[in-house]
Protein backbone atom coordinates (compact mmCIF):
# COMPACT_ATOMS: atom_id res chain seq x y z
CA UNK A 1 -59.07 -73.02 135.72
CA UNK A 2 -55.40 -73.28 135.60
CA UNK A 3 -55.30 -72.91 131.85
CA UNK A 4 -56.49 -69.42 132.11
CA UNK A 5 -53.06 -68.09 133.82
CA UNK A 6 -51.23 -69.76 130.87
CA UNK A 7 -49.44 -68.00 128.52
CA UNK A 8 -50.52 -68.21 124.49
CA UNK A 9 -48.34 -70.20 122.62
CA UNK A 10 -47.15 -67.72 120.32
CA UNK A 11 -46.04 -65.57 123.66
CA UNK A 12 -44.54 -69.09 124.97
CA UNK A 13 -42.76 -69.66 121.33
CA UNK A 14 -41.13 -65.82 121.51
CA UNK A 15 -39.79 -66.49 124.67
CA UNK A 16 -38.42 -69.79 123.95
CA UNK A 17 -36.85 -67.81 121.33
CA UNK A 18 -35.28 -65.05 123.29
CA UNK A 19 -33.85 -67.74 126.00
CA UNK A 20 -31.52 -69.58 122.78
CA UNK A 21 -29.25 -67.07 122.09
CA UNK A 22 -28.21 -66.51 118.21
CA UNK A 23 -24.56 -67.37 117.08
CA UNK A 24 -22.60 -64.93 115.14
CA UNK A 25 -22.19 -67.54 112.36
CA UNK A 26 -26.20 -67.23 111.55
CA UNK A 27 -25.74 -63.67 110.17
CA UNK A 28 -24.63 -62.98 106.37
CA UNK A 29 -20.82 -61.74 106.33
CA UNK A 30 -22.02 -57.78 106.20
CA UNK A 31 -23.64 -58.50 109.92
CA UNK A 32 -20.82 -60.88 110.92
CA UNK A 33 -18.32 -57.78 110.07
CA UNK A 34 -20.48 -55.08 111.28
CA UNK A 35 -21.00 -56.57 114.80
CA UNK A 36 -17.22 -57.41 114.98
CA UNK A 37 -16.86 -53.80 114.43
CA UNK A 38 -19.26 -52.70 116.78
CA UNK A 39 -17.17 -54.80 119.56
CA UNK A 40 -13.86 -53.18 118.63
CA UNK A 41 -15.90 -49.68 118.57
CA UNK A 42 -17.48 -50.44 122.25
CA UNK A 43 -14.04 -51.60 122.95
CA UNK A 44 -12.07 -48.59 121.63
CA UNK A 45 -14.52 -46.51 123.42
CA UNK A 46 -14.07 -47.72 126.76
CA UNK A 47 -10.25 -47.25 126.57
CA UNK A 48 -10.99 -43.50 125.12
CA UNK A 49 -9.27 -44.51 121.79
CA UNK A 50 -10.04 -43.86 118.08
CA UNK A 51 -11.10 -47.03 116.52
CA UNK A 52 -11.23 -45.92 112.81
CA UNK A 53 -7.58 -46.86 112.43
CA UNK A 54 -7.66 -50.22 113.49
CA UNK A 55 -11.16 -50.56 112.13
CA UNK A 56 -9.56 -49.74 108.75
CA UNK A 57 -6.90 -52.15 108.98
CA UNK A 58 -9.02 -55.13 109.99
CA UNK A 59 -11.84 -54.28 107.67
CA UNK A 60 -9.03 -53.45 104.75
CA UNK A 61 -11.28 -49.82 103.83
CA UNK A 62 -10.87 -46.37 105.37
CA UNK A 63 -14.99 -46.36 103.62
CA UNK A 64 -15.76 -49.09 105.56
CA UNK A 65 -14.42 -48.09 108.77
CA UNK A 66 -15.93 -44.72 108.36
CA UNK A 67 -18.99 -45.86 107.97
CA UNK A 68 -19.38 -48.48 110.23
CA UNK A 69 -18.56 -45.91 112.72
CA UNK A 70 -21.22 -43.56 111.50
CA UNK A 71 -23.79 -46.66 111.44
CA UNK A 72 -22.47 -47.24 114.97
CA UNK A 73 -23.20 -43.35 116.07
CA UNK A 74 -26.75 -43.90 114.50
CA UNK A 75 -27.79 -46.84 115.61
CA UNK A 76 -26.77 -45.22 119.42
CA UNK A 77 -28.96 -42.52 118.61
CA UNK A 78 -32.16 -43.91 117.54
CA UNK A 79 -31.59 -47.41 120.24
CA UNK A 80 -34.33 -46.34 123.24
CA UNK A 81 -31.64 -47.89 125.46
CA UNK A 82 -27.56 -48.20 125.47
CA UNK A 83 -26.94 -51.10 123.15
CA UNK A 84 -25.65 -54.63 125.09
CA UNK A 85 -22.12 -55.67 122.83
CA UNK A 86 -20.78 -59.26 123.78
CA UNK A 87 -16.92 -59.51 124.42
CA UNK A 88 -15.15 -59.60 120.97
CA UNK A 89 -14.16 -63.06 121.32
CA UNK A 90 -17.16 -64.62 122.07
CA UNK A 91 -19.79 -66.42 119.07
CA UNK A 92 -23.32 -65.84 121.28
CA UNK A 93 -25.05 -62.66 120.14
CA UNK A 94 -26.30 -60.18 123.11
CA UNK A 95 -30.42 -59.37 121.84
CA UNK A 96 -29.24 -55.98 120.50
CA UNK A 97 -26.46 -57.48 118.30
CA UNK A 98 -29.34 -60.23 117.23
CA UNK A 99 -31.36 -56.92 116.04
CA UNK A 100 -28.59 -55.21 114.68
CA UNK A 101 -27.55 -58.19 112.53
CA UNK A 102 -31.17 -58.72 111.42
CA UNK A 103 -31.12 -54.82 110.43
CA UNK A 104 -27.79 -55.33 108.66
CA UNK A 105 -28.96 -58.76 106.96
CA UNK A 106 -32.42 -57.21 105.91
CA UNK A 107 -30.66 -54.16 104.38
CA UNK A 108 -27.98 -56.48 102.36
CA UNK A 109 -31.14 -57.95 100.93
CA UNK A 110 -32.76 -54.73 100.21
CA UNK A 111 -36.05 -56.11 102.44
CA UNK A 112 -36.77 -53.21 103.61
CA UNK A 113 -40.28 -54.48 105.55
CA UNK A 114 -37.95 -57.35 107.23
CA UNK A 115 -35.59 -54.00 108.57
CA UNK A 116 -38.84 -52.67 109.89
CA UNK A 117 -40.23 -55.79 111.16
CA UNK A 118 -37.00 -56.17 113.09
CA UNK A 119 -37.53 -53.40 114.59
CA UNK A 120 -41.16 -52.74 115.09
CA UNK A 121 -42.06 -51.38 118.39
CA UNK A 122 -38.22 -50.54 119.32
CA UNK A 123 -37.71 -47.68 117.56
CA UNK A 124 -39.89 -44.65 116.76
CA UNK A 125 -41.39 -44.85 113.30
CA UNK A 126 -39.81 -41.23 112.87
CA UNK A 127 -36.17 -42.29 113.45
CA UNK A 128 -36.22 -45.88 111.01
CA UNK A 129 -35.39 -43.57 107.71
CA UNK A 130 -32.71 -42.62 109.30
CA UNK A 131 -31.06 -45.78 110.60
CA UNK A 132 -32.08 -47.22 107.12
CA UNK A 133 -30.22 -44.69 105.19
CA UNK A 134 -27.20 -45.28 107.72
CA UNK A 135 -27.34 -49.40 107.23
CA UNK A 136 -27.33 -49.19 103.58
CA UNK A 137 -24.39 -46.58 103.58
CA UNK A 138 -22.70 -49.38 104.93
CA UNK A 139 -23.77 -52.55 102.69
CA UNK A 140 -22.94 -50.31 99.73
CA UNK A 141 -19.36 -49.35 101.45
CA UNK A 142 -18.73 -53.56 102.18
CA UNK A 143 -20.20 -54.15 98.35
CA UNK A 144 -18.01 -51.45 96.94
CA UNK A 145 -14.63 -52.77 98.97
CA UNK A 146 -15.15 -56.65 97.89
């Protein structure tokens, strides 16, 4: 009788998942750069500062800036819950920035069924066009600026 209160093993495998947290260094260099920007945005935020101008220095494109910041104010708006950002310096991914890289990474690779997969019971079905639209705005700004 004891096996019945055990978890499946796909449920078990998930969670083992979810307890290793992902390193920045897994994502492609779009994610890596997006997520560092979403750090300095949290962080610019909390101080009540603009971000776009150091954004546009580090990322070396007013675009990019720009629309990492609009990506950022989308993302914020379709996320059921405020999105968790780790401290700038640190390499361990938070869940949401795991997601948000996997959105970014997906995009980059025009998969558009990984993007959705990635976010598949997250975010209404009604509000993934949108964030879509907004992640490859920013891919195409990070492809045009290399």
């Amino acid at each position: 009788m004891p096996s019945e209160n055990r978890p499946p093993v796909a449920s078990t495998a998930i969670i083992a998942g979810l307890a290793q947290p992902r390193r920045l260094e897994s994502l492609s260099p779009f994610g890596a750069r997006f997520l560092h920007s979403l750090r300095l945005i949290a962080f610019h935020h909390r101080a009540r500062r603009d971000p776009v101008p150091e954004l546009a220095v580090r990322l070396g494109s007013v675009e990019v800036a720009a629309k990492a910041l609009a990506l950022t104010q989308a993302i914020s708006s379709c996320w059921p819950e405020s999105i968790h950002v780790s401290r700038f310096c640190c390499q361990m991914l938070s869940h949401d920035e795991a997601t948000i890289g996997a959105l970014i990474d997906s995009a980059s690779r025009c998969d558009r069924q990984g993007f959705e997969d990635a976010v598949h019971g997250l975010i209404r079905p009604d509000r993934i066009y949108r964030l879509w639209d907004a992640v490859l705005g920013y891919v195409a700004a990070e492809a045009r600026a290399v």
